[in-house]
PDB file of N, CA and C in Angstrom:
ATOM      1  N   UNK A   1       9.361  52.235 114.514  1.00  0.00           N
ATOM      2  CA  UNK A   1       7.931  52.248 114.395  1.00  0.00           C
ATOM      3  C   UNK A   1       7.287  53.007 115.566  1.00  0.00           C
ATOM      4  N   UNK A   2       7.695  52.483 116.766  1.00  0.00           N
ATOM      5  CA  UNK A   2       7.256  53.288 117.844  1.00  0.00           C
ATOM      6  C   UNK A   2       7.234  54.743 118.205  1.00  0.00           C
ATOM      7  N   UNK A   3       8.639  55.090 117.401  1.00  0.00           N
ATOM      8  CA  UNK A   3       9.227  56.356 117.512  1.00  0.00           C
ATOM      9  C   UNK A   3       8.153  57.066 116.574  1.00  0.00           C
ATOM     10  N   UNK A   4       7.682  56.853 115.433  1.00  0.00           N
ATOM     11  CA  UNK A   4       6.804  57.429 114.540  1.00  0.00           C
ATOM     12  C   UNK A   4       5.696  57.600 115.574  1.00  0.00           C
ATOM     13  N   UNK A   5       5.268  56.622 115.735  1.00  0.00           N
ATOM     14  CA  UNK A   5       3.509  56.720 116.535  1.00  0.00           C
ATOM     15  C   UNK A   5       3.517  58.088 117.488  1.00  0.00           C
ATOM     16  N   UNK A   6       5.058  57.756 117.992  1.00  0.00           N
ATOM     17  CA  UNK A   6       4.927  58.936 119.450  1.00  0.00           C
ATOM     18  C   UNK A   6       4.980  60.113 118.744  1.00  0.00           C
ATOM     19  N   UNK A   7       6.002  60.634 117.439  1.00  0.00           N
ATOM     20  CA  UNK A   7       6.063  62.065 116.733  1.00  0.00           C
ATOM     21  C   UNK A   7       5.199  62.047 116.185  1.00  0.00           C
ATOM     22  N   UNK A   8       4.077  61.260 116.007  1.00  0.00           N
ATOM     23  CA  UNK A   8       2.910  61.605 115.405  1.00  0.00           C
ATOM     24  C   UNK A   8       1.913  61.758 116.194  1.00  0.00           C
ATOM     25  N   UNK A   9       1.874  61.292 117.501  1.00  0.00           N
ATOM     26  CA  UNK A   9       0.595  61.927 118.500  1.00  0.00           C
ATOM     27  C   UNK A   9       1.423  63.532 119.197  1.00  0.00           C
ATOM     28  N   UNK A  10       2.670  63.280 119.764  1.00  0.00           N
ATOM     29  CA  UNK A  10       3.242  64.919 119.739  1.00  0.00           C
ATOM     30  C   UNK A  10       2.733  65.945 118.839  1.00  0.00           C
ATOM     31  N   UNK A  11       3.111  65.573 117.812  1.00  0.00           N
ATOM     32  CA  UNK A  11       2.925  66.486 116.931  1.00  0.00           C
ATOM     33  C   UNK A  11       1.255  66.649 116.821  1.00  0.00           C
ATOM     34  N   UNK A  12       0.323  66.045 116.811  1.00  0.00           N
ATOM     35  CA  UNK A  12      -1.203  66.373 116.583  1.00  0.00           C
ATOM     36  C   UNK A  12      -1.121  66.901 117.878  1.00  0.00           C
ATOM     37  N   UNK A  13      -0.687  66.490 118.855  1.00  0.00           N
ATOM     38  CA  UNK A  13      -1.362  67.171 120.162  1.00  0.00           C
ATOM     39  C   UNK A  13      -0.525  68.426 120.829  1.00  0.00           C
ATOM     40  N   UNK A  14       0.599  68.958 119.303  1.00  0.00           N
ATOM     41  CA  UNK A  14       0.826  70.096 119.368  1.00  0.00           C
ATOM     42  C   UNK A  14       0.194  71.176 118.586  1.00  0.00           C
ATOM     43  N   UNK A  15      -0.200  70.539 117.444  1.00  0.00           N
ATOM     44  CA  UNK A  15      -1.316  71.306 116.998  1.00  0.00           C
ATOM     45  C   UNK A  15      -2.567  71.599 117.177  1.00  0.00           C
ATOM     46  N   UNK A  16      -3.330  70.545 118.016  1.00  0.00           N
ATOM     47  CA  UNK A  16      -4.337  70.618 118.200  1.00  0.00           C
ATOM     48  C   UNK A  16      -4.225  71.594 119.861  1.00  0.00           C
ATOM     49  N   UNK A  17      -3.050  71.638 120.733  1.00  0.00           N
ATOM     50  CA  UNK A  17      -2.821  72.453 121.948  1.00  0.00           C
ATOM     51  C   UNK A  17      -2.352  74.265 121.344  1.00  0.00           C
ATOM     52  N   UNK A  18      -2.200  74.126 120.146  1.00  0.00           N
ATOM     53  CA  UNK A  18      -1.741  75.752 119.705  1.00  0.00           C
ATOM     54  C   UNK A  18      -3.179  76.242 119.024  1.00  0.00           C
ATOM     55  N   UNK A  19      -3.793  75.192 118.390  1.00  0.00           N
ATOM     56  CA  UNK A  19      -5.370  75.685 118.115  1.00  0.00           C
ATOM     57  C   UNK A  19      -6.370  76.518 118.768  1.00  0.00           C
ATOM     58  N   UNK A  20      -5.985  75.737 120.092  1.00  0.00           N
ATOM     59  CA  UNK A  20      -6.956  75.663 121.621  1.00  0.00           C
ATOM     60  C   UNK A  20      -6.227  77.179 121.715  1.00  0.00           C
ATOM     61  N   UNK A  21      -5.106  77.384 122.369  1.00  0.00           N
ATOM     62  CA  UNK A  21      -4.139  78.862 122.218  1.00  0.00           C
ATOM     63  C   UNK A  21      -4.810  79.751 121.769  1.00  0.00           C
ATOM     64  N   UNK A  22      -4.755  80.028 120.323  1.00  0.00           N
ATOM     65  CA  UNK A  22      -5.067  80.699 119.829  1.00  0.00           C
ATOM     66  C   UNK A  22      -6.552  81.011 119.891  1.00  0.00           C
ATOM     67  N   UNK A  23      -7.532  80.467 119.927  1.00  0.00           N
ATOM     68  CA  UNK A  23      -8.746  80.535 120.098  1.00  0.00           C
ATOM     69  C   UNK A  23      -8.999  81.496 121.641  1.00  0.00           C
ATOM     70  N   UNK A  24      -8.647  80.446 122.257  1.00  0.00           N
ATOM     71  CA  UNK A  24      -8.684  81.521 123.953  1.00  0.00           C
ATOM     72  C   UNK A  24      -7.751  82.956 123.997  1.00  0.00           C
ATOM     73  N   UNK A  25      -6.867  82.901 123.151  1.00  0.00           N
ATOM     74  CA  UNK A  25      -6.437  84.566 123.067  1.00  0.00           C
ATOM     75  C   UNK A  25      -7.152  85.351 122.392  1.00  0.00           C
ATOM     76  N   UNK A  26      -7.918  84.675 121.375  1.00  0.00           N
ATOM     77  CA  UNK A  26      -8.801  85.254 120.540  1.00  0.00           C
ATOM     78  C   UNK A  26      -9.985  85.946 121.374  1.00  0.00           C
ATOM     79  N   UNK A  27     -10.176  85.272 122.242  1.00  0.00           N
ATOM     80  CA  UNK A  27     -11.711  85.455 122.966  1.00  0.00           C
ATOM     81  C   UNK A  27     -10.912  86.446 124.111  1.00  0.00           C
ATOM     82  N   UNK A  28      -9.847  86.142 124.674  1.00  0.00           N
ATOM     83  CA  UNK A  28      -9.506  87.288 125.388  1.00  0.00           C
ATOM     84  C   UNK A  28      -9.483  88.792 124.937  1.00  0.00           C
ATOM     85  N   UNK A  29      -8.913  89.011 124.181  1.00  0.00           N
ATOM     86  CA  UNK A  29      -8.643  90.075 123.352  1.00  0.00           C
ATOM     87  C   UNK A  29     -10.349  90.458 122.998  1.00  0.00           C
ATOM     88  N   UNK A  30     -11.302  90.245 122.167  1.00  0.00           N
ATOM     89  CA  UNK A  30     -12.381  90.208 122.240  1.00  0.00           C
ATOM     90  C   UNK A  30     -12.668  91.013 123.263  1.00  0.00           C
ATOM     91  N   UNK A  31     -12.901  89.904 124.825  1.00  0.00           N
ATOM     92  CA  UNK A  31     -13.789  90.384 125.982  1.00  0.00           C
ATOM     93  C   UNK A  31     -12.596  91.638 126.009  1.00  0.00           C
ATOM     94  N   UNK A  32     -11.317  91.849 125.870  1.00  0.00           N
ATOM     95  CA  UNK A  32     -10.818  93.112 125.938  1.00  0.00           C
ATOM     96  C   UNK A  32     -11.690  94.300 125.491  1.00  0.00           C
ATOM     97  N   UNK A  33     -11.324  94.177 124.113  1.00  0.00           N
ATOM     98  CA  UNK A  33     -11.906  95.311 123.212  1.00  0.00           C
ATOM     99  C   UNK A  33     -13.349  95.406 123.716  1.00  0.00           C
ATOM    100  N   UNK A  34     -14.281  94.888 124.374  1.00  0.00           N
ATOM    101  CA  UNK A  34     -15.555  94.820 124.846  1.00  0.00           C
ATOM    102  C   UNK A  34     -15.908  96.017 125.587  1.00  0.00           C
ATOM    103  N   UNK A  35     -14.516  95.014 126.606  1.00  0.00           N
ATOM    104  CA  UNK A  35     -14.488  95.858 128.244  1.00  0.00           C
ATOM    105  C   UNK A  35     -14.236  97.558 127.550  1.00  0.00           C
ATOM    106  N   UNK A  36     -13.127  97.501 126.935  1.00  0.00           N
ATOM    107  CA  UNK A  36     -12.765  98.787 126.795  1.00  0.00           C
ATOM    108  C   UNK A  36     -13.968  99.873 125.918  1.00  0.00           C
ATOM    109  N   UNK A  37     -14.693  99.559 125.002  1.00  0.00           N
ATOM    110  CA  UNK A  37     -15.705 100.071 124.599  1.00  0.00           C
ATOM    111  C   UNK A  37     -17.339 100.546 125.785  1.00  0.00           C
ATOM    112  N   UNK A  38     -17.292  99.646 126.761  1.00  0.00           N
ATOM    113  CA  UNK A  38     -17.754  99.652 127.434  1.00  0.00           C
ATOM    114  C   UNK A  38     -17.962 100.615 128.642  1.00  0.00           C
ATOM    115  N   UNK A  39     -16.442 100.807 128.698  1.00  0.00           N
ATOM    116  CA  UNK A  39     -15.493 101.792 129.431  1.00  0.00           C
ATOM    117  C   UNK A  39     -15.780 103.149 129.065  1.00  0.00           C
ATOM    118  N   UNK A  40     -15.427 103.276 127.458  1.00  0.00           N
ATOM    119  CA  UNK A  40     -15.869 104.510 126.795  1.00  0.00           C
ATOM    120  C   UNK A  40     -17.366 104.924 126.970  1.00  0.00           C
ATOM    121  N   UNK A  41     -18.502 104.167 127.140  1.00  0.00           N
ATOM    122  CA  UNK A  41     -19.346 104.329 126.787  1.00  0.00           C
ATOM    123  C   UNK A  41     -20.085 104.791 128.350  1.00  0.00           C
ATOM    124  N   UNK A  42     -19.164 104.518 129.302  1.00  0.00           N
ATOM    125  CA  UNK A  42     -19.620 104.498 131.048  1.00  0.00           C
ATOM    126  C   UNK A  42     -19.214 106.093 130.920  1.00  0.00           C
ATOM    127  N   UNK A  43     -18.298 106.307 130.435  1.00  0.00           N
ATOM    128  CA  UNK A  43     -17.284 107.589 130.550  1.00  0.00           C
ATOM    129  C   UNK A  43     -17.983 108.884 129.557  1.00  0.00           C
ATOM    130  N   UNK A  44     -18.350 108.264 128.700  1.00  0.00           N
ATOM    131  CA  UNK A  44     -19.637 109.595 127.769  1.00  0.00           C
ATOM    132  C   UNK A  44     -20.241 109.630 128.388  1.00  0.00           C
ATOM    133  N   UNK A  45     -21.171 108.703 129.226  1.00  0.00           N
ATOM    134  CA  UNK A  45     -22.471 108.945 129.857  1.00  0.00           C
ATOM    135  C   UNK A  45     -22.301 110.058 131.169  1.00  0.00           C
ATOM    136  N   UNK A  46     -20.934 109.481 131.877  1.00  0.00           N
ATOM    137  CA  UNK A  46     -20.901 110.738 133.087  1.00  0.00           C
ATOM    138  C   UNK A  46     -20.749 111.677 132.525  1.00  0.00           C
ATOM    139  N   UNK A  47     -19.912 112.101 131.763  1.00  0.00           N
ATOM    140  CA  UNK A  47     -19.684 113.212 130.716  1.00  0.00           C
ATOM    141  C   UNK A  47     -20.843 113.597 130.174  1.00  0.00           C
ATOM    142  N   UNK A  48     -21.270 113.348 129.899  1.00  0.00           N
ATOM    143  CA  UNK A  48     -23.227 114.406 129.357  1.00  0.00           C
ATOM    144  C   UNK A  48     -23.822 114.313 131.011  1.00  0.00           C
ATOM    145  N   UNK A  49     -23.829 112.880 131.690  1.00  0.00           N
ATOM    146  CA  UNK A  49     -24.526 113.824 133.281  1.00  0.00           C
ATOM    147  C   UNK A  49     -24.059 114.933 134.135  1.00  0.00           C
ATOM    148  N   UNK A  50     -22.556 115.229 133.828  1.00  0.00           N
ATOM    149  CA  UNK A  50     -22.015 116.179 134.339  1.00  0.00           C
ATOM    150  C   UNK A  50     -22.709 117.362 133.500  1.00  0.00           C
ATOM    151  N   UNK A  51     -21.977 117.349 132.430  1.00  0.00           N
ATOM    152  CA  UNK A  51     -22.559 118.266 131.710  1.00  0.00           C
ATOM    153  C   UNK A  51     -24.249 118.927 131.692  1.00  0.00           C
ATOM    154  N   UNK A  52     -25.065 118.029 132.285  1.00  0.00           N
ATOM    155  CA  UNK A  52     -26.514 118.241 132.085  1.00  0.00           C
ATOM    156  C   UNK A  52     -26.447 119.107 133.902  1.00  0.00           C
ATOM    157  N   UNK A  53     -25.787 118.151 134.706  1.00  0.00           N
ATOM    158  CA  UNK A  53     -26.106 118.833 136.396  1.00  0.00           C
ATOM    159  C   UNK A  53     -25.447 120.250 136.132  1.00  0.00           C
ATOM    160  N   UNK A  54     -24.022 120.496 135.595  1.00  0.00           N
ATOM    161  CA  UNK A  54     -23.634 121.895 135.318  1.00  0.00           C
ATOM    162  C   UNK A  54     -24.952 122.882 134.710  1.00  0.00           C
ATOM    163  N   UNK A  55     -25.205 122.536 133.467  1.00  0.00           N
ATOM    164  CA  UNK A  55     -26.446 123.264 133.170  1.00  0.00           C
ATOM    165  C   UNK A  55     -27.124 123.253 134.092  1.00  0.00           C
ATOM    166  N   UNK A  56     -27.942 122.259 134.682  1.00  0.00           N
ATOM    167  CA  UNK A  56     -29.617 122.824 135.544  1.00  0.00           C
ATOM    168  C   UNK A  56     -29.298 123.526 136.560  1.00  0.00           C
ATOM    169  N   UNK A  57     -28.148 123.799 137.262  1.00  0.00           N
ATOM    170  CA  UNK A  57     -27.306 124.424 138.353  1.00  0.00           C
ATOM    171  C   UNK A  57     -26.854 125.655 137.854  1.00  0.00           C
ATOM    172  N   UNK A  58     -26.817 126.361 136.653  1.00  0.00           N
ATOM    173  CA  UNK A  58     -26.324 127.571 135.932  1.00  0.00           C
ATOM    174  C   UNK A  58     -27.561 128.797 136.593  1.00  0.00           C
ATOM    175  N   UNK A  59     -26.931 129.422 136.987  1.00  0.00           N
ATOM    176  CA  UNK A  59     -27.688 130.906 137.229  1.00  0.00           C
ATOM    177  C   UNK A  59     -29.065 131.167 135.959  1.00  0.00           C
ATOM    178  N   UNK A  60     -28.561 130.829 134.834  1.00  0.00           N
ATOM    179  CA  UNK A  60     -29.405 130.997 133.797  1.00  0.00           C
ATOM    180  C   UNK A  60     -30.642 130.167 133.666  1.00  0.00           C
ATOM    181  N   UNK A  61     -30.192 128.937 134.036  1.00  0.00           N
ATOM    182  CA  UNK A  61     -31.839 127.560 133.681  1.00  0.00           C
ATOM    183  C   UNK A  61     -31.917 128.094 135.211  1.00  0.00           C
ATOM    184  N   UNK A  62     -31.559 128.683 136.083  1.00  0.00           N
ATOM    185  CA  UNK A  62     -32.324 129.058 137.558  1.00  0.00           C
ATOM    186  C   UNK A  62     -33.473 129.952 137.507  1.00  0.00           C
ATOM    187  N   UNK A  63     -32.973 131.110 136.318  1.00  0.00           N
ATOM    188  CA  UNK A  63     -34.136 131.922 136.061  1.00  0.00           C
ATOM    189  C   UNK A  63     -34.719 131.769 135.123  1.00  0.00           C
ATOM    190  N   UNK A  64     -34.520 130.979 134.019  1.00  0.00           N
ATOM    191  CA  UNK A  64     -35.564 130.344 133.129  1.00  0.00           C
ATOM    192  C   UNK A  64     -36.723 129.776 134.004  1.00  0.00           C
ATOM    193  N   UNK A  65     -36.069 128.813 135.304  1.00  0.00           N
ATOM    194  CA  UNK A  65     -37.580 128.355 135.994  1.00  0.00           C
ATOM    195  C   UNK A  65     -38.417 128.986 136.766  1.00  0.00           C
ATOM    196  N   UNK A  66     -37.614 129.951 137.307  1.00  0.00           N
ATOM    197  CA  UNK A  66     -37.816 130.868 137.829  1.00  0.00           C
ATOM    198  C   UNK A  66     -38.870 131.675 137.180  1.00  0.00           C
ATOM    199  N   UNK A  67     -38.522 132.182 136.342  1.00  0.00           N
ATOM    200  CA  UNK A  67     -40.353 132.713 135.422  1.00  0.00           C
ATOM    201  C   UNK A  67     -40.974 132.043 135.257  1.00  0.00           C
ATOM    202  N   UNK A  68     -41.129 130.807 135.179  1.00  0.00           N
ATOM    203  CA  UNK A  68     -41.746 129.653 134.970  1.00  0.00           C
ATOM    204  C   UNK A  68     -42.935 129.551 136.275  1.00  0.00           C
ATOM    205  N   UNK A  69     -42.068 129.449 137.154  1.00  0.00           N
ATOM    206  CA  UNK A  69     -43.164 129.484 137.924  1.00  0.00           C
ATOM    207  C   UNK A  69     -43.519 130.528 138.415  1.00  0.00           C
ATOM    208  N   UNK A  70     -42.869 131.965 138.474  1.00  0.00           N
ATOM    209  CA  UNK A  70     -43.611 133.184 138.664  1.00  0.00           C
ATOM    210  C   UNK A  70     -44.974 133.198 137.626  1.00  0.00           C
ATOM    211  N   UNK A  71     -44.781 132.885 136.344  1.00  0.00           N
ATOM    212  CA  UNK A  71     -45.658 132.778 135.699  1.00  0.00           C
ATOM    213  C   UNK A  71     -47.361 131.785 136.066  1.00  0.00           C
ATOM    214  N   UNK A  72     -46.615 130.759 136.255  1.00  0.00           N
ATOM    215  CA  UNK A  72     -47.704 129.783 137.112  1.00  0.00           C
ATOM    216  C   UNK A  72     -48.742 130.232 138.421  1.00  0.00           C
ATOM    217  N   UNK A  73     -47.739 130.769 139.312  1.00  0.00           N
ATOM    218  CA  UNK A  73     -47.638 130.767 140.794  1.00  0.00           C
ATOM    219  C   UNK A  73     -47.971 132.166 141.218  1.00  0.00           C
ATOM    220  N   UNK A  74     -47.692 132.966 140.352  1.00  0.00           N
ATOM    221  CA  UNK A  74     -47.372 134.339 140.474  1.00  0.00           C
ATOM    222  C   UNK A  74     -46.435 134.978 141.700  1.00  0.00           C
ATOM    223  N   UNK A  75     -45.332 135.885 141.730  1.00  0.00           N
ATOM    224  CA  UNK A  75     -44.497 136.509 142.406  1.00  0.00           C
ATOM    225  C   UNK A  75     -44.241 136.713 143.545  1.00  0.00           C
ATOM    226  N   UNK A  76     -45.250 136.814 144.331  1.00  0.00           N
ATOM    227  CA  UNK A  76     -45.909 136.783 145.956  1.00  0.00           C
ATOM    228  C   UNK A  76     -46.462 135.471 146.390  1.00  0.00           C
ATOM    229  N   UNK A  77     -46.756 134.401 145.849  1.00  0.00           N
ATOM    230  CA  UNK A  77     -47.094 133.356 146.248  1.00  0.00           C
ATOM    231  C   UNK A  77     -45.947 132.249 147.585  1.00  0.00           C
ATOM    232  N   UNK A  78     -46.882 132.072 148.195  1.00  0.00           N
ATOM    233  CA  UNK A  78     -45.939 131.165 149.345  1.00  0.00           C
ATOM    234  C   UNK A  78     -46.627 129.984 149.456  1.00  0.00           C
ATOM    235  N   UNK A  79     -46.210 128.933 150.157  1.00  0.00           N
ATOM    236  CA  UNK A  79     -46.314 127.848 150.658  1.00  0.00           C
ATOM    237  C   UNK A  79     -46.970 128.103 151.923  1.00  0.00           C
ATOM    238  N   UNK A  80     -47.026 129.104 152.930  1.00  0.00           N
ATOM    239  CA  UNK A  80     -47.468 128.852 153.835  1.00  0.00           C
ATOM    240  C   UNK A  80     -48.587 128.954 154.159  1.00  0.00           C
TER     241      UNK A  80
END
């Protein structure tokens, strides 16, 4: 009789300890796939800011502004 009671709380409180398991790997894996999307998404962003500082630094958007404000300012204009 005794022997039953005990393979019968073992046993629930092996199932109910592989439940718990599985749940917290569940949520690990989760905050994984999170992190890692997250990761991707840190990693596009430098990737277009690089990409954007390369452009405004190009000889070319230098003289795009460059008329820009010759246009404004006109050619001979100084600061001092």
């Amino acid at each position: 009789m005794k022997l039953m009671k005990i393979l019968k709380i073992s046993a629930y409180t092996t199932i109910i300890a592989a439940g718990i398991f599985m749940i917290v790997k569940g949520c690990m894996e989760k905050r994984k796939k999170d992190t890692k999307e997250k990761m991707i998404l840190i990693a596009k962003q430098l990737n277009t800011d690089i990409k954007n500082t390369e452009r405004k630094t190009s000889p070319k958007y230098h003289k795009k502004n460059q008329e820009k404000y010759d246009e404004m300012w006109g050619k001979e204009s100084s600061c001092n």
